[in-house]
PDB file of N, CA and C in Angstrom:
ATOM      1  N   UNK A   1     -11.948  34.901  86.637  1.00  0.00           N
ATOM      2  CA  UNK A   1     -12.087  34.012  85.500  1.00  0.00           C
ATOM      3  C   UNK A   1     -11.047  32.890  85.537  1.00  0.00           C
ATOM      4  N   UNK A   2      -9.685  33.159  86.025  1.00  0.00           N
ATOM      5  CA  UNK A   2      -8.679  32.624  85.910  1.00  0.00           C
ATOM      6  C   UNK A   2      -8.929  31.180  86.780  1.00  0.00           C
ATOM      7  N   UNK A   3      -9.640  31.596  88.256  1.00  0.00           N
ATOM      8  CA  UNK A   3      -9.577  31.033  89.049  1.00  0.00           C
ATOM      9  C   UNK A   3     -11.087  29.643  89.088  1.00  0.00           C
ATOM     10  N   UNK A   4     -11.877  29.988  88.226  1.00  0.00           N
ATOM     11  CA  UNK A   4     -12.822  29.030  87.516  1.00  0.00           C
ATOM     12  C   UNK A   4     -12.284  28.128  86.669  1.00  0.00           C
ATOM     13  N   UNK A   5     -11.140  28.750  85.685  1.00  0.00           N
ATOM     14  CA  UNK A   5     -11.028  27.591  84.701  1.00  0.00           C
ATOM     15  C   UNK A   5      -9.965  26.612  85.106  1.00  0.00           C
ATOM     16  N   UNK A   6      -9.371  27.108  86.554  1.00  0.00           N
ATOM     17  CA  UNK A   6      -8.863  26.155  87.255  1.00  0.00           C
ATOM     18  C   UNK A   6      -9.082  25.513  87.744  1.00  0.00           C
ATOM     19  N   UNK A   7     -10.306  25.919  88.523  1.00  0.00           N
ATOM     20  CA  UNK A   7     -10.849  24.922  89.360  1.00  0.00           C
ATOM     21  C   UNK A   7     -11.363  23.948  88.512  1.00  0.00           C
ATOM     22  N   UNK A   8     -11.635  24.224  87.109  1.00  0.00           N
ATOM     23  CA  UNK A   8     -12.821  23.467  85.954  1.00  0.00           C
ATOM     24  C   UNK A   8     -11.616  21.873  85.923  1.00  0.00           C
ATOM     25  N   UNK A   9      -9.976  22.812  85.590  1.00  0.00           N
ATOM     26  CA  UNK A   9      -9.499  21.883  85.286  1.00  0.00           C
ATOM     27  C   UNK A   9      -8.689  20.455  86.163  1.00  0.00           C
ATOM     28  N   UNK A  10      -9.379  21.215  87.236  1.00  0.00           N
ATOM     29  CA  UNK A  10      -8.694  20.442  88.768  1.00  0.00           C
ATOM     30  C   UNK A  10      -9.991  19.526  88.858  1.00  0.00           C
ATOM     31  N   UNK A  11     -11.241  19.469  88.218  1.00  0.00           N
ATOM     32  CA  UNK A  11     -12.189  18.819  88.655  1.00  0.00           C
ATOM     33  C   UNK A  11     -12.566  17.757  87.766  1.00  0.00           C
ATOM     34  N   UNK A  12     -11.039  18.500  86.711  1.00  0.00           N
ATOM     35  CA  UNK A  12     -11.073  17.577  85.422  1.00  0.00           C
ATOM     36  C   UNK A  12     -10.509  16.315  85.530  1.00  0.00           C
ATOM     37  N   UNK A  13      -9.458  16.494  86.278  1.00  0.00           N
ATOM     38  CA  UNK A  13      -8.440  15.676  86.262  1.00  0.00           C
ATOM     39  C   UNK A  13      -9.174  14.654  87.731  1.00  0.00           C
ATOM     40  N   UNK A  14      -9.356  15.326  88.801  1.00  0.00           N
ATOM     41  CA  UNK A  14     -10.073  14.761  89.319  1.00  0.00           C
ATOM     42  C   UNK A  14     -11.045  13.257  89.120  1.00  0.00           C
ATOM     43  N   UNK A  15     -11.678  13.527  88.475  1.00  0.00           N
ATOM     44  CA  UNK A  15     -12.442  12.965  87.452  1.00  0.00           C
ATOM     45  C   UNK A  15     -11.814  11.992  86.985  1.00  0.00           C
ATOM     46  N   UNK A  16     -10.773  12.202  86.074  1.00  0.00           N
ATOM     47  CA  UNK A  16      -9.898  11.172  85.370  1.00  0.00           C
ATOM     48  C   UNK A  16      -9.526   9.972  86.147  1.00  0.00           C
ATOM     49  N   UNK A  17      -9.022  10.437  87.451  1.00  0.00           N
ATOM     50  CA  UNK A  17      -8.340   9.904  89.004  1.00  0.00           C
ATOM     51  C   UNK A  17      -9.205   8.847  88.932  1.00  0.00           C
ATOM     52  N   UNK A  18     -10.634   9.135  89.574  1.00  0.00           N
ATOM     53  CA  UNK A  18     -11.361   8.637  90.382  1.00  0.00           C
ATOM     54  C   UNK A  18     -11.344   7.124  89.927  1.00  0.00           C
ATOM     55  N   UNK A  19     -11.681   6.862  88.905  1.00  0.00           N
ATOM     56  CA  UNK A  19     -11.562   5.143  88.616  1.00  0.00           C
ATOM     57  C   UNK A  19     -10.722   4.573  89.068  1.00  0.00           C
ATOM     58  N   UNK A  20      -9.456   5.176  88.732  1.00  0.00           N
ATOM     59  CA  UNK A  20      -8.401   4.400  89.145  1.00  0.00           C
ATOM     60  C   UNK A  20      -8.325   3.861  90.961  1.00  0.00           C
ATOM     61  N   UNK A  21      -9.058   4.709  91.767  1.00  0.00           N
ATOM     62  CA  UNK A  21      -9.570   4.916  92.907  1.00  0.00           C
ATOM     63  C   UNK A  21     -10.530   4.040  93.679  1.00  0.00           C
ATOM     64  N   UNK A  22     -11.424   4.472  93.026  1.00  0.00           N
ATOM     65  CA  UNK A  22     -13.016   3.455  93.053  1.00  0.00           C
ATOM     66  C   UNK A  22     -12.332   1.817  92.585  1.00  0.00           C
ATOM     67  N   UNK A  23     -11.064   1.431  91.538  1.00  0.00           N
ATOM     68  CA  UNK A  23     -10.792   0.022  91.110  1.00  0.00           C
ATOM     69  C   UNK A  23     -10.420  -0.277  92.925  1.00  0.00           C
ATOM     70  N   UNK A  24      -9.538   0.609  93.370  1.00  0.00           N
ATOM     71  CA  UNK A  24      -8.972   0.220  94.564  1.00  0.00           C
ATOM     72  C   UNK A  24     -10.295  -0.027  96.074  1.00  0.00           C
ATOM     73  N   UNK A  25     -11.102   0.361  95.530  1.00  0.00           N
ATOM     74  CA  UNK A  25     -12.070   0.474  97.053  1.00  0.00           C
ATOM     75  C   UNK A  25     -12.331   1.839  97.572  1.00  0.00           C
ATOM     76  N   UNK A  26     -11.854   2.958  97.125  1.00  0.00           N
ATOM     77  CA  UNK A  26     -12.135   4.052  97.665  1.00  0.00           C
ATOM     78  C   UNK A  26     -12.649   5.368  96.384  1.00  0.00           C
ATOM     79  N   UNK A  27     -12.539   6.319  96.788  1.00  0.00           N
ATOM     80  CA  UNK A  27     -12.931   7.472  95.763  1.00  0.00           C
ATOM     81  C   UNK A  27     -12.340   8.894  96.499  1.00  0.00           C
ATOM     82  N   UNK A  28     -12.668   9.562  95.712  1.00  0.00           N
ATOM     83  CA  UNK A  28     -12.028  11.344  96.223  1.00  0.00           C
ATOM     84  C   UNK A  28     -13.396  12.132  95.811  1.00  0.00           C
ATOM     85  N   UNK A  29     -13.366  13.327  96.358  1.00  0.00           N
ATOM     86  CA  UNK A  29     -14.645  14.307  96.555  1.00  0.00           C
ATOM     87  C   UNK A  29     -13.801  15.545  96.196  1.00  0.00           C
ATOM     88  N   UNK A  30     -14.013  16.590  95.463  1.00  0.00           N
ATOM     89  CA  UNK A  30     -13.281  17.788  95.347  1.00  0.00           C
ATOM     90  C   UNK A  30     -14.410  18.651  96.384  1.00  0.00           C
ATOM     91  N   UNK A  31     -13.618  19.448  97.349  1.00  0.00           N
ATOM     92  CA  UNK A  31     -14.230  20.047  98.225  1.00  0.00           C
ATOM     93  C   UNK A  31     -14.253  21.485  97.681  1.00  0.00           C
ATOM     94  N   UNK A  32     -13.091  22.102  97.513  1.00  0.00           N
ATOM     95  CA  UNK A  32     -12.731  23.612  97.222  1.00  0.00           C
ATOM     96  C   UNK A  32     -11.788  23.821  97.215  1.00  0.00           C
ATOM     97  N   UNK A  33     -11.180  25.092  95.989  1.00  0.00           N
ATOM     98  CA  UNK A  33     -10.092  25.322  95.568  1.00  0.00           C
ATOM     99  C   UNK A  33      -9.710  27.047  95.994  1.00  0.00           C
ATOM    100  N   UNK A  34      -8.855  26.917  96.954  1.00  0.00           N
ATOM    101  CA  UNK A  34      -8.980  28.343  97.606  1.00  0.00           C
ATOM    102  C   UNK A  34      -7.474  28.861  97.616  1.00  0.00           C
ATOM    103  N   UNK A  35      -7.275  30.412  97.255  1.00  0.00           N
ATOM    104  CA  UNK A  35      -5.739  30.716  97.802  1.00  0.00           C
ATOM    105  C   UNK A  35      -4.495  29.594  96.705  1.00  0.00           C
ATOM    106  N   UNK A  36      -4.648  28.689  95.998  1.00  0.00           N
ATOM    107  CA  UNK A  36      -3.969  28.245  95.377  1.00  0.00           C
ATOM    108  C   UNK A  36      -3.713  26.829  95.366  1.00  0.00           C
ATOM    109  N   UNK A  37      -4.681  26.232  96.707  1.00  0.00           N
ATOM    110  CA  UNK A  37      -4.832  25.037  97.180  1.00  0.00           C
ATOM    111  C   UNK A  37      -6.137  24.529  96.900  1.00  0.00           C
ATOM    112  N   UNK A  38      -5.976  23.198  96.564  1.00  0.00           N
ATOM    113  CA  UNK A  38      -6.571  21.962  96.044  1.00  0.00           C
ATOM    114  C   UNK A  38      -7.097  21.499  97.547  1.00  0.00           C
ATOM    115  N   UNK A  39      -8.396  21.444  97.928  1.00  0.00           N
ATOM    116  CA  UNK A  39      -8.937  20.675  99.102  1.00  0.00           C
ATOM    117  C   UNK A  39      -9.966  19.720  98.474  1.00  0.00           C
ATOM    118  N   UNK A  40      -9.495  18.587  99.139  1.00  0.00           N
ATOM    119  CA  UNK A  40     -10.327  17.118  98.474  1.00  0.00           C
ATOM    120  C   UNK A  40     -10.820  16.150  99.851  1.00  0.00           C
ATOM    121  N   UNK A  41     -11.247  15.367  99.413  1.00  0.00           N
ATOM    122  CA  UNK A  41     -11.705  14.181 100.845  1.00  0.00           C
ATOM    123  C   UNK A  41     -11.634  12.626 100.109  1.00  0.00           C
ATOM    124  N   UNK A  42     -10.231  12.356 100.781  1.00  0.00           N
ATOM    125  CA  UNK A  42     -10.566  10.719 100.204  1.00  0.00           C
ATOM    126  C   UNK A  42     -11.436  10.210 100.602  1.00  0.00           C
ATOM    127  N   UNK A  43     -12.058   9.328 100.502  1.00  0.00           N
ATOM    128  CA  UNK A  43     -13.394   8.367 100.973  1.00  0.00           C
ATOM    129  C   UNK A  43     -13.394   6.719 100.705  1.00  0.00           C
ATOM    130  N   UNK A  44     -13.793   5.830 101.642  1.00  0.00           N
ATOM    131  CA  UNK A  44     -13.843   4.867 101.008  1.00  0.00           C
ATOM    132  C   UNK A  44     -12.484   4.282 101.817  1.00  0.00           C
ATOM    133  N   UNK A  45     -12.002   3.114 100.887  1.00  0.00           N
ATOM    134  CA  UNK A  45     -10.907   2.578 101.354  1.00  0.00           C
ATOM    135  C   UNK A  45      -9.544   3.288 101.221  1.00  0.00           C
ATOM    136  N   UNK A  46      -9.574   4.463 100.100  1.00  0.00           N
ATOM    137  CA  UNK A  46      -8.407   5.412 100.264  1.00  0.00           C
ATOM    138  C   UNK A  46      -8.425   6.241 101.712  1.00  0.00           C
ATOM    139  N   UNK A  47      -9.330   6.733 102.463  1.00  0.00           N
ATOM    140  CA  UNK A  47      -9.507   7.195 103.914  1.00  0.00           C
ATOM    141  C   UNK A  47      -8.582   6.980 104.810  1.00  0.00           C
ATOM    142  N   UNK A  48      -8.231   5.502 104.856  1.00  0.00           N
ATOM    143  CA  UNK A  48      -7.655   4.625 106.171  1.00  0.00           C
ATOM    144  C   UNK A  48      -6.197   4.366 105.103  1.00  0.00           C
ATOM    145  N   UNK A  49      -6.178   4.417 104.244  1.00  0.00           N
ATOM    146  CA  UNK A  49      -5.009   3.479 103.329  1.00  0.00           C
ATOM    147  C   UNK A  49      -3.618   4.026 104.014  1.00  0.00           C
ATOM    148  N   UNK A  50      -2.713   3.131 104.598  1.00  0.00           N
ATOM    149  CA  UNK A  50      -1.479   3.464 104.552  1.00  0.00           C
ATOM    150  C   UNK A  50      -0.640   3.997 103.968  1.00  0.00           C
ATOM    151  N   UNK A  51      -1.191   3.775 102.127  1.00  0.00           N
ATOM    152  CA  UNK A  51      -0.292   4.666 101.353  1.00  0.00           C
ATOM    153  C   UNK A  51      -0.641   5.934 100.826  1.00  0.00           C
ATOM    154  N   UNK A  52      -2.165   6.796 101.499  1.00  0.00           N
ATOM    155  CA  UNK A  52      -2.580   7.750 101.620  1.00  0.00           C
ATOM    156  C   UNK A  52      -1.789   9.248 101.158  1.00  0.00           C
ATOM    157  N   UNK A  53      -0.628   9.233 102.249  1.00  0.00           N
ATOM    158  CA  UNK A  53       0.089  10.192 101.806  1.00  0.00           C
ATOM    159  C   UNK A  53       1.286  10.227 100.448  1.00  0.00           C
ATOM    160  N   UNK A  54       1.416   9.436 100.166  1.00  0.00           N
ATOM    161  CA  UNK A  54       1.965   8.389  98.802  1.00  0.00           C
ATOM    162  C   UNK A  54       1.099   9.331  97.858  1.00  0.00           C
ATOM    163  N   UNK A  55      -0.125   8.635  97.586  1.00  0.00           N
ATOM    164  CA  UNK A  55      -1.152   8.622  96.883  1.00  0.00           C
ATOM    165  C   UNK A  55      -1.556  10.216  96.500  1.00  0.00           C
ATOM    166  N   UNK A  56      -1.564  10.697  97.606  1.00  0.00           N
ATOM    167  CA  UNK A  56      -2.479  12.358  97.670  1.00  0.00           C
ATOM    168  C   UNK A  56      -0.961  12.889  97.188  1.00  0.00           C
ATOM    169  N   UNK A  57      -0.165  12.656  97.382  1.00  0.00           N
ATOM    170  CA  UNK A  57       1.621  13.528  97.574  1.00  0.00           C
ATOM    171  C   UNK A  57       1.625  13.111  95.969  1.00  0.00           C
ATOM    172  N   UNK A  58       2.280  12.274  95.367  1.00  0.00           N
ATOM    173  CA  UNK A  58       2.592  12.001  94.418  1.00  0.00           C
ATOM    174  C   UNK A  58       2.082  10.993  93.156  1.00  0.00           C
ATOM    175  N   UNK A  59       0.479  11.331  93.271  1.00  0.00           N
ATOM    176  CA  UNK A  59      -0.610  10.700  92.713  1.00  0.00           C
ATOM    177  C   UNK A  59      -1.069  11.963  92.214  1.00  0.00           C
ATOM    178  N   UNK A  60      -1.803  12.228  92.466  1.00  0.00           N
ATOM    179  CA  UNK A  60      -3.137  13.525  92.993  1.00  0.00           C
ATOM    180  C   UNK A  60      -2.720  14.900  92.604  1.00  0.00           C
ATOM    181  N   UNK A  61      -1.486  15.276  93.723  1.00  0.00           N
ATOM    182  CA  UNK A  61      -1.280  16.660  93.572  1.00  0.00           C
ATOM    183  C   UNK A  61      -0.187  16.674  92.654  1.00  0.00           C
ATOM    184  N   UNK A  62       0.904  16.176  91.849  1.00  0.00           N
ATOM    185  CA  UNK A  62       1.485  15.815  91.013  1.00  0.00           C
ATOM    186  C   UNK A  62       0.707  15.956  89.882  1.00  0.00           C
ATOM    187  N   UNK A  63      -0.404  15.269  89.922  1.00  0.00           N
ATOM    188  CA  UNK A  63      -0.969  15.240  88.418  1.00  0.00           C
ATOM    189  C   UNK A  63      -2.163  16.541  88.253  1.00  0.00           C
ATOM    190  N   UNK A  64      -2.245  17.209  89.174  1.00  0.00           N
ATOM    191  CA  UNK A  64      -3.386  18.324  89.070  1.00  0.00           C
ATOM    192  C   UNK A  64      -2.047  19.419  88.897  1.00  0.00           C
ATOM    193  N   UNK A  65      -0.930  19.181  89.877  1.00  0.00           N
ATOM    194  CA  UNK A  65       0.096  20.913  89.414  1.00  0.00           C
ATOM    195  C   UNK A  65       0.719  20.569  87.719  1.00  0.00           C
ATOM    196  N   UNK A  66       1.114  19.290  87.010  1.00  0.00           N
ATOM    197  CA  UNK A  66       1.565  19.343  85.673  1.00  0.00           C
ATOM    198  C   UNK A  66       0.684  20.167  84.704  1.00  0.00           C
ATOM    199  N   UNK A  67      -0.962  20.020  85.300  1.00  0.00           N
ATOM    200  CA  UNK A  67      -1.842  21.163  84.111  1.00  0.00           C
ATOM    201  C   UNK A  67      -2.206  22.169  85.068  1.00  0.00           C
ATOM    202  N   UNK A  68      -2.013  22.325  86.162  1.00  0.00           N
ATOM    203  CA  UNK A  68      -2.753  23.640  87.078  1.00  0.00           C
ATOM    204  C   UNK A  68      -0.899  24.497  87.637  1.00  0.00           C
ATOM    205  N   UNK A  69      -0.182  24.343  87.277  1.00  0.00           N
ATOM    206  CA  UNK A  69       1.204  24.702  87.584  1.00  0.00           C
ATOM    207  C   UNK A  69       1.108  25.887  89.077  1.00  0.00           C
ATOM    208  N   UNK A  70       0.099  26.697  88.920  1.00  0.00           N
ATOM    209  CA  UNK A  70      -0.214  27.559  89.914  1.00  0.00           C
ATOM    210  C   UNK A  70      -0.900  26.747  91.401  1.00  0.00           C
ATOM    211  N   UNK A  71      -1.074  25.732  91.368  1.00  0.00           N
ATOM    212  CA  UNK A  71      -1.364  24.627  92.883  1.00  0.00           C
ATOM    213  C   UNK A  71      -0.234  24.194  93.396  1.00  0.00           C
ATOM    214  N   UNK A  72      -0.730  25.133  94.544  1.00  0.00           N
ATOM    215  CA  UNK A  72       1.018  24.889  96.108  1.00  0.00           C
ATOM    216  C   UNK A  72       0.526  24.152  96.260  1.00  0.00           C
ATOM    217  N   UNK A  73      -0.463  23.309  96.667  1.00  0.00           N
ATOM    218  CA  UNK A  73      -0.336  21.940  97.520  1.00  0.00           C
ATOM    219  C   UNK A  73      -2.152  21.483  97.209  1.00  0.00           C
ATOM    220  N   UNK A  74      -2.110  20.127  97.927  1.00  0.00           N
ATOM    221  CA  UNK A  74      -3.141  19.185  97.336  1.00  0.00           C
ATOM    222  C   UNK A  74      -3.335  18.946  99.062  1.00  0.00           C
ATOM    223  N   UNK A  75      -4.829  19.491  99.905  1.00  0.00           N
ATOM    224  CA  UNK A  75      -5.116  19.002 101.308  1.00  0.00           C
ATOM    225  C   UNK A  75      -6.194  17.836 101.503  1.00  0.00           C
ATOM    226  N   UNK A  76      -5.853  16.672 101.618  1.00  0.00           N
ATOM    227  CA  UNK A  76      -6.870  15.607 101.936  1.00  0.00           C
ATOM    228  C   UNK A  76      -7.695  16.291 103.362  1.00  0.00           C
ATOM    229  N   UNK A  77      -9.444  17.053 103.123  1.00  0.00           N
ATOM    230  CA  UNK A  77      -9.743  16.866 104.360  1.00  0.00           C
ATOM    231  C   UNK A  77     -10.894  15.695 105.118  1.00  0.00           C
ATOM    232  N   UNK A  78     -10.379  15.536 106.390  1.00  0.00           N
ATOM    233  CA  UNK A  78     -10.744  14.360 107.164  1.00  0.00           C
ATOM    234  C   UNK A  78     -12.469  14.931 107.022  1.00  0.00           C
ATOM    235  N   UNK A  79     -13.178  13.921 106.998  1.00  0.00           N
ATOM    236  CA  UNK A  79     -14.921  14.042 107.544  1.00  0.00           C
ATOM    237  C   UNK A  79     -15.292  14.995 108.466  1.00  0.00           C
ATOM    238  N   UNK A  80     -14.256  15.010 109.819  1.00  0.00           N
ATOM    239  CA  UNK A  80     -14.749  15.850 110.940  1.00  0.00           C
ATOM    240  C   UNK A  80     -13.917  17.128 110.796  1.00  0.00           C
ATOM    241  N   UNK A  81     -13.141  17.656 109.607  1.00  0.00           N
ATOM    242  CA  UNK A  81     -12.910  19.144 109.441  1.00  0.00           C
ATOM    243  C   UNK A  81     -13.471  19.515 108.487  1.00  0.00           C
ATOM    244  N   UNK A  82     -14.468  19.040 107.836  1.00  0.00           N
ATOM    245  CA  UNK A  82     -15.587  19.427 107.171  1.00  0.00           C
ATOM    246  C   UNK A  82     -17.203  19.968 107.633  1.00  0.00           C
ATOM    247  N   UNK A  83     -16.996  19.817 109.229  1.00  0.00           N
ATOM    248  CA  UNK A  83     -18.482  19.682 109.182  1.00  0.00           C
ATOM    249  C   UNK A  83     -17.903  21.264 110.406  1.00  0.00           C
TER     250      UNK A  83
END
């Protein structure tokens, strides 16, 4: 149960993100929330962005552990470790 209303609220915030995202040229995808980790896929112009790890580090996973406190880490995955 615990582990649903986390994920609910990681998909929440998610959500919130994305505009700010999409203003820039790109977007995020929530992939799956496993073991305590947040797996997402930037897309778009966030993909290639130089400030990528910026962004996912102290954007993203910053603002999903202040309401999910139990998320070790936030994994951007690439297109080709998805398939």
């Amino acid at each position: 149960m615990e582990k649903q209303t986390n994920e609910q609220k990681i998909k929440e915030i998610i959500d919130m993100l994305r505009p700010f995202l999409i203003n820039d040229g790109g977007n995020i995808e929530f992939i799956k929330y496993e073991n305590d980790i947040v797996y997402i896929q930037m897309m778009g112009a966030c993909a290639n962005c130089h400030m990528l790890d910026l962004t996912l580090k102290e954007g993203i996973e910053a603002a999903i552990k202040e309401e999910v406190p139990t998320v070790k880490e936030v994994i951007n995955l690439k297109k080709e470790e998805l398939s």
